[in-house]
C-alpha atoms as a PDB file:
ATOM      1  CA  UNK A   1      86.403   0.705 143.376  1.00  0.00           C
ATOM      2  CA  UNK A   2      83.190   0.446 145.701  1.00  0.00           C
ATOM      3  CA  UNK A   3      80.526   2.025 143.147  1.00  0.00           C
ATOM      4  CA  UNK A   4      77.972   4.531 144.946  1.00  0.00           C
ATOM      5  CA  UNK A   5      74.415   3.532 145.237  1.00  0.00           C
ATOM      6  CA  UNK A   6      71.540   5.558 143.720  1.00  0.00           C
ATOM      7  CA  UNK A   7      68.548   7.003 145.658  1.00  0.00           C
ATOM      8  CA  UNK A   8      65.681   5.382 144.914  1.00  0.00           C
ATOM      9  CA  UNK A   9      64.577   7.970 143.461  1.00  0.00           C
ATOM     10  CA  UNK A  10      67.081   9.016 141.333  1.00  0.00           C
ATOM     11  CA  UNK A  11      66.756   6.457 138.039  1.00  0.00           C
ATOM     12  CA  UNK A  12      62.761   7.140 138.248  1.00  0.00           C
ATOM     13  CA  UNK A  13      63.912  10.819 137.623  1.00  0.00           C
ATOM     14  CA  UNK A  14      66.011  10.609 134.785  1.00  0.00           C
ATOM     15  CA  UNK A  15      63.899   8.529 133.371  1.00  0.00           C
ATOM     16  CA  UNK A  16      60.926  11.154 133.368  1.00  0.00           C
ATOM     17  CA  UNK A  17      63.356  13.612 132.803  1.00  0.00           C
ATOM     18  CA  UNK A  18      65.252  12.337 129.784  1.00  0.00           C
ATOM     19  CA  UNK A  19      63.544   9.542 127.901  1.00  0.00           C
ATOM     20  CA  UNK A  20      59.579  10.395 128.984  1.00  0.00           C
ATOM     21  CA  UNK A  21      59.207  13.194 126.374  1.00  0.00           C
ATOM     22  CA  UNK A  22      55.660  13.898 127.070  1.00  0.00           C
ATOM     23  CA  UNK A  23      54.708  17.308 129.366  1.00  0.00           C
ATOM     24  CA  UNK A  24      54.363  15.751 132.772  1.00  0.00           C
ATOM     25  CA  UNK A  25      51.607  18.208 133.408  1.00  0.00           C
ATOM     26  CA  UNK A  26      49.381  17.898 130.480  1.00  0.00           C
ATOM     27  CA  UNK A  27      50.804  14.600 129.676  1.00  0.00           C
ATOM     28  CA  UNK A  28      49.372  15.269 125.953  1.00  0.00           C
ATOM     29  CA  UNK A  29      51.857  17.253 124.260  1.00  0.00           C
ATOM     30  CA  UNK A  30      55.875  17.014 123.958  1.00  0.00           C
ATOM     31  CA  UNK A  31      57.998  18.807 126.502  1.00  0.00           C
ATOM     32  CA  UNK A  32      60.674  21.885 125.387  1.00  0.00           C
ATOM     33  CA  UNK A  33      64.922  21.057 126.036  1.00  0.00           C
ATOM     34  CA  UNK A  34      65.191  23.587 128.406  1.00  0.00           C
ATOM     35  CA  UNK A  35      67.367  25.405 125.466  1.00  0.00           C
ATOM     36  CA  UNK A  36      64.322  26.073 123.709  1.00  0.00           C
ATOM     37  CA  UNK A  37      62.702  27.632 126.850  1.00  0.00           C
ATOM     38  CA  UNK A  38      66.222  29.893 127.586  1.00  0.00           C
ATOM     39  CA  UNK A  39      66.598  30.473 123.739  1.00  0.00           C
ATOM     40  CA  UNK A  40      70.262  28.909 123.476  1.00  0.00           C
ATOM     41  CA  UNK A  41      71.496  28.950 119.918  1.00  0.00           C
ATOM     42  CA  UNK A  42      73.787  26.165 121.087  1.00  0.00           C
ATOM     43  CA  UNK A  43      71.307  23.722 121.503  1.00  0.00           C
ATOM     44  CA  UNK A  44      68.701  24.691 119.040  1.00  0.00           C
ATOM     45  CA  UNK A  45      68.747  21.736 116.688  1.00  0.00           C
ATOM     46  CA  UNK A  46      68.490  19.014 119.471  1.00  0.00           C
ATOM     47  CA  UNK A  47      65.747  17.745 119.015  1.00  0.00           C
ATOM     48  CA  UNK A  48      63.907  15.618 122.451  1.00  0.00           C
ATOM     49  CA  UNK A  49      63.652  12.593 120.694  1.00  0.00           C
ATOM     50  CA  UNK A  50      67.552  12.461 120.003  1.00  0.00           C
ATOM     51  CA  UNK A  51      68.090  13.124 123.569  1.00  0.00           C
ATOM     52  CA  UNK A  52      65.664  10.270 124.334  1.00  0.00           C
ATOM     53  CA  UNK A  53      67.094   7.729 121.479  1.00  0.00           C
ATOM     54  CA  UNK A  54      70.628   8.422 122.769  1.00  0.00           C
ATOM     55  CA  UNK A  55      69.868   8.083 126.812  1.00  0.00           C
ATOM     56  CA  UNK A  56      68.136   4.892 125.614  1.00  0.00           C
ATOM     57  CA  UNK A  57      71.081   3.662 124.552  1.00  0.00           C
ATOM     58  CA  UNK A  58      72.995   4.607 127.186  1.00  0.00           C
ATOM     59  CA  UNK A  59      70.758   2.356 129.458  1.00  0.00           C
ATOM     60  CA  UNK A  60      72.414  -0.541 127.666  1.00  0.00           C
ATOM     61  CA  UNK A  61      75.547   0.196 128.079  1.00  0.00           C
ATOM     62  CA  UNK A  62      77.331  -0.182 131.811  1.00  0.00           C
ATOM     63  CA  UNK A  63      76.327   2.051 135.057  1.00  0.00           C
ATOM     64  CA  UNK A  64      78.997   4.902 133.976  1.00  0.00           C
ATOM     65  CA  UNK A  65      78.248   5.541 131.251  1.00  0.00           C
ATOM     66  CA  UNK A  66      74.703   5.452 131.998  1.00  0.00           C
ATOM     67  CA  UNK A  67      75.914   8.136 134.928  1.00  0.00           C
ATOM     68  CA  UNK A  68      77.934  10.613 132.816  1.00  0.00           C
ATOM     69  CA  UNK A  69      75.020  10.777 130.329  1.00  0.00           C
ATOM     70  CA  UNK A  70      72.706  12.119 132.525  1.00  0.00           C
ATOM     71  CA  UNK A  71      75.017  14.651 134.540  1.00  0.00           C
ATOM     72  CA  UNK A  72      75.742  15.645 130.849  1.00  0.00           C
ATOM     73  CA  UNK A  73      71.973  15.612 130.101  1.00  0.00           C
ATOM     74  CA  UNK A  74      71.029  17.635 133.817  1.00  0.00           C
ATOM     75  CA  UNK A  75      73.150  20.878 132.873  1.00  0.00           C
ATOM     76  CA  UNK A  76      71.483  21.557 129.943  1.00  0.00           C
ATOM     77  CA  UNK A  77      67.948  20.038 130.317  1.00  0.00           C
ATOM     78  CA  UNK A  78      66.840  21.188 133.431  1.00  0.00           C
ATOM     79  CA  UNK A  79      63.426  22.505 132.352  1.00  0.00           C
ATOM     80  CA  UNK A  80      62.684  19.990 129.526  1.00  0.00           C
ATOM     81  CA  UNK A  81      59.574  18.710 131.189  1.00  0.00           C
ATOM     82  CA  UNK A  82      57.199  20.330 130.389  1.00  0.00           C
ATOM     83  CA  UNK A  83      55.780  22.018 127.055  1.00  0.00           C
ATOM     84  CA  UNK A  84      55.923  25.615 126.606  1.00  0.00           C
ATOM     85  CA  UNK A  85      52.005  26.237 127.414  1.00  0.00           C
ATOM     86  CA  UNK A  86      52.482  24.580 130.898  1.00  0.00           C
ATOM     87  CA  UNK A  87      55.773  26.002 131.211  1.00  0.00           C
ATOM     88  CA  UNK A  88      54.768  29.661 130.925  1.00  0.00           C
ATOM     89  CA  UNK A  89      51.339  28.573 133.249  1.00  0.00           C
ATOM     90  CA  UNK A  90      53.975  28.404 136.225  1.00  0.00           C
ATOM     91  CA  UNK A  91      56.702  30.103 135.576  1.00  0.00           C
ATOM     92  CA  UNK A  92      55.724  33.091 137.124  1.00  0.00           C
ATOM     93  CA  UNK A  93      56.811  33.489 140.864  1.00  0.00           C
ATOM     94  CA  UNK A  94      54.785  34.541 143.567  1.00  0.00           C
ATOM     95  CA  UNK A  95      55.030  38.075 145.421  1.00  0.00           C
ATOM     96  CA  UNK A  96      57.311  37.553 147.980  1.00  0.00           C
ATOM     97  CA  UNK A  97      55.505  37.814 151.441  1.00  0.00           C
ATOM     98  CA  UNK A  98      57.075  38.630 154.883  1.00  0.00           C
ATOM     99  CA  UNK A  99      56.674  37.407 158.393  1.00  0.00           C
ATOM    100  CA  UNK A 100      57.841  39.127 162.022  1.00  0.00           C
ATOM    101  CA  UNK A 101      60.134  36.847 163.409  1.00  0.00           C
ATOM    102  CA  UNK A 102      61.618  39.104 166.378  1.00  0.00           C
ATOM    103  CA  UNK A 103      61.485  42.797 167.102  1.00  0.00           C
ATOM    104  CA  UNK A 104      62.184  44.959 164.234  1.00  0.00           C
ATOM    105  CA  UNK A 105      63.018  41.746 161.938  1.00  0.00           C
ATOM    106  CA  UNK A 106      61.261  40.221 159.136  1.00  0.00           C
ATOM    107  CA  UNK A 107      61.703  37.096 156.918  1.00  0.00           C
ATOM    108  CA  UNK A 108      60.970  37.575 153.632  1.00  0.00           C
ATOM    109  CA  UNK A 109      59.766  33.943 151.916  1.00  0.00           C
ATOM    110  CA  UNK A 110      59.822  33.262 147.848  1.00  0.00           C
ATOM    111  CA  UNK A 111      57.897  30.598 146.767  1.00  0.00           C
ATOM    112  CA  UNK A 112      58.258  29.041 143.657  1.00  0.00           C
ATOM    113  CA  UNK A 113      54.770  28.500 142.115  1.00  0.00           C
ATOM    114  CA  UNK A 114      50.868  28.779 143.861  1.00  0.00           C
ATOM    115  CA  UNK A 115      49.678  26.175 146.191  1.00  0.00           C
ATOM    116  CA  UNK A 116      47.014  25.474 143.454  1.00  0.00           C
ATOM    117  CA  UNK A 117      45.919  23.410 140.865  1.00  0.00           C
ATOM    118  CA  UNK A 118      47.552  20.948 139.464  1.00  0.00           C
ATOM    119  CA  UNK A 119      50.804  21.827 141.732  1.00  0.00           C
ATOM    120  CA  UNK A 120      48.901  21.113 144.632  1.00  0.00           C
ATOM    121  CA  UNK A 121      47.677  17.848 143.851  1.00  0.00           C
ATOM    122  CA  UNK A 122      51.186  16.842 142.813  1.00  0.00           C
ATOM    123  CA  UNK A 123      52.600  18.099 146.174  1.00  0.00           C
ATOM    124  CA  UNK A 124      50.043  15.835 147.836  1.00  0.00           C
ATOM    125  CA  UNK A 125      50.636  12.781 146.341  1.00  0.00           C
ATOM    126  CA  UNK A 126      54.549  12.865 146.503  1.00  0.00           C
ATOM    127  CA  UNK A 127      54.350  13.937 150.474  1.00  0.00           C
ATOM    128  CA  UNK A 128      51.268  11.905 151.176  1.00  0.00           C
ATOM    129  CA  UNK A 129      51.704   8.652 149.007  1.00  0.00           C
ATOM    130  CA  UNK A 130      55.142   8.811 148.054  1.00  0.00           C
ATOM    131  CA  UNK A 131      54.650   9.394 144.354  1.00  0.00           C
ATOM    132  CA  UNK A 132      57.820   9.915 143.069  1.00  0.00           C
ATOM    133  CA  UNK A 133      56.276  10.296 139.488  1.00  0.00           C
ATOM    134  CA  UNK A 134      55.318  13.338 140.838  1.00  0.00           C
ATOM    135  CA  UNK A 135      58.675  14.674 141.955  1.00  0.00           C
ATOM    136  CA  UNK A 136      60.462  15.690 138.408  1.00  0.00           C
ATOM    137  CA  UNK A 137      57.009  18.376 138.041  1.00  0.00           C
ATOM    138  CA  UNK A 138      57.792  19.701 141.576  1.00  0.00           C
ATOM    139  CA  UNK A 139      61.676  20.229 140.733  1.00  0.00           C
ATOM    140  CA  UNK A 140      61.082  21.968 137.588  1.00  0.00           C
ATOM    141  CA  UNK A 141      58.823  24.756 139.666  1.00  0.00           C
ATOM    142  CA  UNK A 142      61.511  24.606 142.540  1.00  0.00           C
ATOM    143  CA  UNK A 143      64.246  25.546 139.705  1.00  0.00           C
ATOM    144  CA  UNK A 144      62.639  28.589 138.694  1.00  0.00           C
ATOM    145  CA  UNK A 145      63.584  29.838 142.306  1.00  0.00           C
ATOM    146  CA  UNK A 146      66.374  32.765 141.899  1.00  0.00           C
ATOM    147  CA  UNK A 147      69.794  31.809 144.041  1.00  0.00           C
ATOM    148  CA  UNK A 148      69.727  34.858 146.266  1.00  0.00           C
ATOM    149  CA  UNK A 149      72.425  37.409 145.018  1.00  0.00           C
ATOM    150  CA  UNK A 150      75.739  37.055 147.088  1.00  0.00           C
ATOM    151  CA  UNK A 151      75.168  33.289 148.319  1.00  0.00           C
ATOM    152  CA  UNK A 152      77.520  30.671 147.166  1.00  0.00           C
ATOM    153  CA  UNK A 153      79.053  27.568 147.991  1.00  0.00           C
ATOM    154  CA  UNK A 154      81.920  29.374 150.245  1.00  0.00           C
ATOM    155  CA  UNK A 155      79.525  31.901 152.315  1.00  0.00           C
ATOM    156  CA  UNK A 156      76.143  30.361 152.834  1.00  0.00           C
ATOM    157  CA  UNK A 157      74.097  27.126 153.895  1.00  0.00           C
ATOM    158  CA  UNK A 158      70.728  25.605 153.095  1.00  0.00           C
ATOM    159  CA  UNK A 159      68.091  24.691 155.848  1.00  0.00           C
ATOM    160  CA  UNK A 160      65.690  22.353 154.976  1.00  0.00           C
ATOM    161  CA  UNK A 161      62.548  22.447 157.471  1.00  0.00           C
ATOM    162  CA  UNK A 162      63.326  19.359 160.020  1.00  0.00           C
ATOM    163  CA  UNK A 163      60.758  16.912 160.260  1.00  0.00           C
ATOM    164  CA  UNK A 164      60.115  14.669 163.530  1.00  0.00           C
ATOM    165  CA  UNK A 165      60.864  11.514 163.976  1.00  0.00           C
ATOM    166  CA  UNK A 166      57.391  10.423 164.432  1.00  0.00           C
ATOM    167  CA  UNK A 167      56.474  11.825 161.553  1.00  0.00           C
ATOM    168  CA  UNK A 168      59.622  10.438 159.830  1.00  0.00           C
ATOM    169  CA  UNK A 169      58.555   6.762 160.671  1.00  0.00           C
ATOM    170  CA  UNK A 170      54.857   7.244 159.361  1.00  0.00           C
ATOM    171  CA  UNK A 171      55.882   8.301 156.399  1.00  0.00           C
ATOM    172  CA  UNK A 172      59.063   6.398 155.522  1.00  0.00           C
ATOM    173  CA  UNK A 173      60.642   9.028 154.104  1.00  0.00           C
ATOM    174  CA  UNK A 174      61.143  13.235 154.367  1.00  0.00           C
ATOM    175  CA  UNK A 175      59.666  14.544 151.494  1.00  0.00           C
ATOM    176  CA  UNK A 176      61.510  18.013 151.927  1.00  0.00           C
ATOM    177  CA  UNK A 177      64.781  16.960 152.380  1.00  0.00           C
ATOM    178  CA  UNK A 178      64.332  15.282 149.136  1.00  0.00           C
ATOM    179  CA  UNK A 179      63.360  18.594 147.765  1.00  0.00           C
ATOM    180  CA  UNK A 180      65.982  20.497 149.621  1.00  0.00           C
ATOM    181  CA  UNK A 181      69.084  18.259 148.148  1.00  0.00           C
ATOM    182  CA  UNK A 182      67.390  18.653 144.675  1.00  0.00           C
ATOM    183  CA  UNK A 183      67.815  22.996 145.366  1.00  0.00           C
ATOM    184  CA  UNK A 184      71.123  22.517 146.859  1.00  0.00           C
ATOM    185  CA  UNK A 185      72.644  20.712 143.768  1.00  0.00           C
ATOM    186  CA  UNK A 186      70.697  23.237 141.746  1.00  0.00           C
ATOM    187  CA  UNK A 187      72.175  26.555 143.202  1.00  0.00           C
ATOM    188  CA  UNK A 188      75.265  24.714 144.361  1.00  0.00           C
ATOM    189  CA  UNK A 189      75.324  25.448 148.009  1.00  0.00           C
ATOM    190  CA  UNK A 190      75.764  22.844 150.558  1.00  0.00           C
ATOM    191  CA  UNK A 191      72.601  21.660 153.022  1.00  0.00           C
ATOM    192  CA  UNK A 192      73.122  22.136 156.880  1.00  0.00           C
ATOM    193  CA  UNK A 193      71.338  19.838 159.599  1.00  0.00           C
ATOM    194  CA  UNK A 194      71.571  21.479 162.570  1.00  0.00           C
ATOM    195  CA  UNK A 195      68.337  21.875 164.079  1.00  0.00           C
ATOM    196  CA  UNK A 196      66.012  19.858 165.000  1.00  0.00           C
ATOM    197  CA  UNK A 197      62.462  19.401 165.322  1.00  0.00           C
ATOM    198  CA  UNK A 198      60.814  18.814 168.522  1.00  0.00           C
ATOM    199  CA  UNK A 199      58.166  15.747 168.744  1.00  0.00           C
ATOM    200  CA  UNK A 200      55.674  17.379 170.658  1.00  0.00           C
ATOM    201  CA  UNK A 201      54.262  19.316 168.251  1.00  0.00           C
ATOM    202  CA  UNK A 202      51.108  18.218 165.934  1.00  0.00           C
ATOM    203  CA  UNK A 203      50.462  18.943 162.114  1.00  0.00           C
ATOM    204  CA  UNK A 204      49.870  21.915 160.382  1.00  0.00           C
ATOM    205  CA  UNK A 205      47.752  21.067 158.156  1.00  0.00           C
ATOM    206  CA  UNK A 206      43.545  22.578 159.173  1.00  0.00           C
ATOM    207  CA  UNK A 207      45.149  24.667 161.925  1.00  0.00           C
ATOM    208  CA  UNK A 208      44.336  28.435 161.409  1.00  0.00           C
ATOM    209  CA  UNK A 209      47.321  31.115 161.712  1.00  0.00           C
ATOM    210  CA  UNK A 210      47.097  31.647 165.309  1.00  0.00           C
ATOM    211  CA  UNK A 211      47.129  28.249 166.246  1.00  0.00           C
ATOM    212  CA  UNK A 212      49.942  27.532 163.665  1.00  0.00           C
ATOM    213  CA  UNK A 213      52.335  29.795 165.757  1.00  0.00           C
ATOM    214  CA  UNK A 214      51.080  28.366 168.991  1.00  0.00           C
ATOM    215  CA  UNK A 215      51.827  25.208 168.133  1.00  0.00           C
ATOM    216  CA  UNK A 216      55.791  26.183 166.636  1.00  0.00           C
ATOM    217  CA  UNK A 217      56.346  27.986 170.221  1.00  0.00           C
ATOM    218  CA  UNK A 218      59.692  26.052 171.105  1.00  0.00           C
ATOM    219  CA  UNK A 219      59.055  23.699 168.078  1.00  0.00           C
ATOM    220  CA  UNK A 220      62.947  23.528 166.811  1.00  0.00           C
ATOM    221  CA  UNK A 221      66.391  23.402 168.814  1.00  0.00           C
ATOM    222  CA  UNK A 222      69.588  23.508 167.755  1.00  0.00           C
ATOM    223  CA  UNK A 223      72.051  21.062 168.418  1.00  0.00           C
ATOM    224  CA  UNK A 224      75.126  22.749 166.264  1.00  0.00           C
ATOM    225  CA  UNK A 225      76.304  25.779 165.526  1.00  0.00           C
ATOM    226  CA  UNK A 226      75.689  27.265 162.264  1.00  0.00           C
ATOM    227  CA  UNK A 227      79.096  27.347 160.104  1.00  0.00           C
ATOM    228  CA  UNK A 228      78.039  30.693 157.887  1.00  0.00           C
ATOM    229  CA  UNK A 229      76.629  33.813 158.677  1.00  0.00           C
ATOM    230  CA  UNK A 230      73.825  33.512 155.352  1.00  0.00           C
ATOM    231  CA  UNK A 231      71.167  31.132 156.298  1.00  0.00           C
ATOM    232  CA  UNK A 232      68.256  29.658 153.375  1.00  0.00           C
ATOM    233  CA  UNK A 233      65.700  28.294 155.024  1.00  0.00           C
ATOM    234  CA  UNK A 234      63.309  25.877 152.840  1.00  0.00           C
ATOM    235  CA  UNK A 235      59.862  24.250 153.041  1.00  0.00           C
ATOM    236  CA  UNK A 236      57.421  22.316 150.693  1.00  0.00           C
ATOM    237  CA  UNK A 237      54.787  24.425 151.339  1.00  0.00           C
ATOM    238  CA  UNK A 238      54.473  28.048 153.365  1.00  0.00           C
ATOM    239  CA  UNK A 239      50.240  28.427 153.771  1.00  0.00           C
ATOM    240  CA  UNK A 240      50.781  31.068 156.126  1.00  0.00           C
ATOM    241  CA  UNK A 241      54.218  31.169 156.812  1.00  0.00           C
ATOM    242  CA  UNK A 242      54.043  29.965 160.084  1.00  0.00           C
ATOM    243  CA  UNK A 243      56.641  27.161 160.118  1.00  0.00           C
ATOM    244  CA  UNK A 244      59.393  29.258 158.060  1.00  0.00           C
ATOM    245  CA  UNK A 245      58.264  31.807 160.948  1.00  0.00           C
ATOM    246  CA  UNK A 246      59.099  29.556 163.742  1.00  0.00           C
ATOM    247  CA  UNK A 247      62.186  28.594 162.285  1.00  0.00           C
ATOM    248  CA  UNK A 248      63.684  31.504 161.482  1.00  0.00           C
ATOM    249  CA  UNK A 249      63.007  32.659 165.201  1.00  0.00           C
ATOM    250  CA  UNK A 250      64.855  29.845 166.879  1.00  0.00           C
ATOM    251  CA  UNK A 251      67.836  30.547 164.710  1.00  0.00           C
ATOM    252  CA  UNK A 252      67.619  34.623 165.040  1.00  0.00           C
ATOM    253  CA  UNK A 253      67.233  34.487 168.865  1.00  0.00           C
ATOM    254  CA  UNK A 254      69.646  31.828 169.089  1.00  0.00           C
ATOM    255  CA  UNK A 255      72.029  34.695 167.305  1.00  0.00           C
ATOM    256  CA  UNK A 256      71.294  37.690 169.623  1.00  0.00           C
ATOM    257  CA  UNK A 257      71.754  35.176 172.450  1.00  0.00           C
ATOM    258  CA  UNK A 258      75.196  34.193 170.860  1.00  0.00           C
ATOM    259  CA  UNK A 259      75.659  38.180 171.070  1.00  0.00           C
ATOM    260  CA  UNK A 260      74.594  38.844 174.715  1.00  0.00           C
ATOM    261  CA  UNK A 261      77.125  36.243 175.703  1.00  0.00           C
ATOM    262  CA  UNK A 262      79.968  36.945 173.875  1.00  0.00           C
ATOM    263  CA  UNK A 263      79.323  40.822 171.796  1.00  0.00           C
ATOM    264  CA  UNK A 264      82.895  40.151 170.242  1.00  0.00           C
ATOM    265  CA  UNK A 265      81.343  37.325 168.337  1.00  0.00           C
ATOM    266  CA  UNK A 266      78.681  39.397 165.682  1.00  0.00           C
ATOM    267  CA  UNK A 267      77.149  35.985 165.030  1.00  0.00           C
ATOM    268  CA  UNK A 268      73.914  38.068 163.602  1.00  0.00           C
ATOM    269  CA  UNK A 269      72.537  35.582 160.807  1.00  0.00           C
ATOM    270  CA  UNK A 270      71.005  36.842 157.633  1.00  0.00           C
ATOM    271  CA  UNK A 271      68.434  34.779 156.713  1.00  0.00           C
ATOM    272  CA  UNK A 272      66.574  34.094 153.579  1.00  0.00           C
ATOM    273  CA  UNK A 273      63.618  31.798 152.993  1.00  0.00           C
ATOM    274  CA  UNK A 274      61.809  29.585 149.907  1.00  0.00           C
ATOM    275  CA  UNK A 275      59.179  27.430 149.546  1.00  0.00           C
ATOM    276  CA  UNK A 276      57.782  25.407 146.661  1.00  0.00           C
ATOM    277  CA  UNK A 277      54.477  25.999 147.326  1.00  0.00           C
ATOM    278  CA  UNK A 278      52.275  29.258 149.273  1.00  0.00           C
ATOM    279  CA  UNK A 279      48.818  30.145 149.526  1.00  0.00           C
ATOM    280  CA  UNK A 280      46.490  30.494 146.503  1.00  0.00           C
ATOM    281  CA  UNK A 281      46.487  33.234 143.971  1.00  0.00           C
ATOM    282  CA  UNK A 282      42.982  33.092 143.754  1.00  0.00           C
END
């Protein structure tokens, strides 16, 4: 039986996850089972250094094992990273903000926690130096993201924000679509890649609003039809909105387009949008 390979970021994470039992924010005090933070009676006498003593073992044991452990571990420790003072500093979501993205339509973008201190120097290090001891704080704030009513597995379809392929080969890797899988195994609704980026654009980053938009005009094509009607659109990090903007444009005019053509079709997309990261709440 050919055995499946890990990403190579996936041991690193259970590690911090499961046997590191010190807040990855702080780093000082002990992290909360996430059935401490929900208040499930169930789990209210494991303690996080059983968890850690038994996943210990587990690493000596064979690759299965070691597997079904952790997927045993993930569904009921998904927020044991942090300890309940740093849990409660960002747990609480951002207002929701909204963007024009055609003629009498608005997006509407959630992000999961402030583009602030210490979040934001954890974002930079994971998209800018590939810090992957970074990544377990940045999934525990992208789990505290509500799966939009309605949306399932059978009706709907995650977008993660495309990246070029310039941008792909500087970096070595796609920090977002890292992210994105992470938030599709989470809510349980499958990714999509059907658009994709166009190389002639430059970075975001130090542009101002205006120019942000300018620079997205005809920034993303798409190159498949999309196979549901409820599109979630997802980025690291919405400063203005811009890019979540642009995206959700190309996919709403590629809609009424659909319509003009053919108005038996009713191809009209409803789209949703998240981000880890937005703005500053200062």
């Amino acid at each position: 039986m050919r055995r499946v390979g890990l990403a190579p970021y996936q041991a690193g994470l259970w590690l911090a996850e499961y046997v590191d039992i010190r807040c990855q924010l702080c780093r000082v005090y002990r992290s909360t089972p996430q059935s401490q933070h929900l208040q499930d009676p169930s789990l209210s006498n494991t303690s996080s250094s059983v968890i850690a003593d038994t996943t210990l073992r587990s690493l000596t044991s064979n690759y299965s094992s070691f597997v079904n452990i952790c997927q045993q571990l993930s569904s009921r420790f998904g927020s044991g990273l942090l300890c309940p003072s740093c849990h409660n500093s960002i747990a609480w979501l951002p207002k929701p903000f909204e963007v024009d993205i055609t003629t009498g339509t608005t997006l509407t973008i959630q992000a999961a926690t402030y583009y602030d201190y210490p979040m934001r120097q954890a974002i930079r290090a994971f998209k800018h130096h590939e810090d992957m001891t970074k990544l377990p704080l940045l999934l525990h704030a992208i789990r505290q993201l509500p799966r939009p009513h309605g949306c399932h597995y059978d009706n709907s379809i995650i977008v993660a924000m495309p990246t070029t392929n310039q941008r792909l080969i500087k970096r070595g890797f796609d920090p977002v679509s890292i992210l994105t899988a992470q938030l599709s195994k989470h809510w349980q609704i499958p990714l999509w890649q059907g658009v994709k980026r166009i190389d002639d654009t430059v970075s975001q980053q130090g542009l101002t609003r205006a120019e942000r938009l300018s620079n997205l005009n005809n920034a993303f094509a798409l190159i498949e039809k999309p196979p549901v009607k409820r599109l979630l659109l997802f980025d690291d990090v919405a400063t203005t909105g811009a890019s979540l903007q642009a995206l959700g444009r190309s996919l709403s005019l590629s809609s009424e387009t659909a319509m003009t053509t053919n108005p038996q079709t009713h191809n009209k997309y409803h789209l949703f949008a998240y981000a880890l990261a937005h703005g500053s709440q200062s």
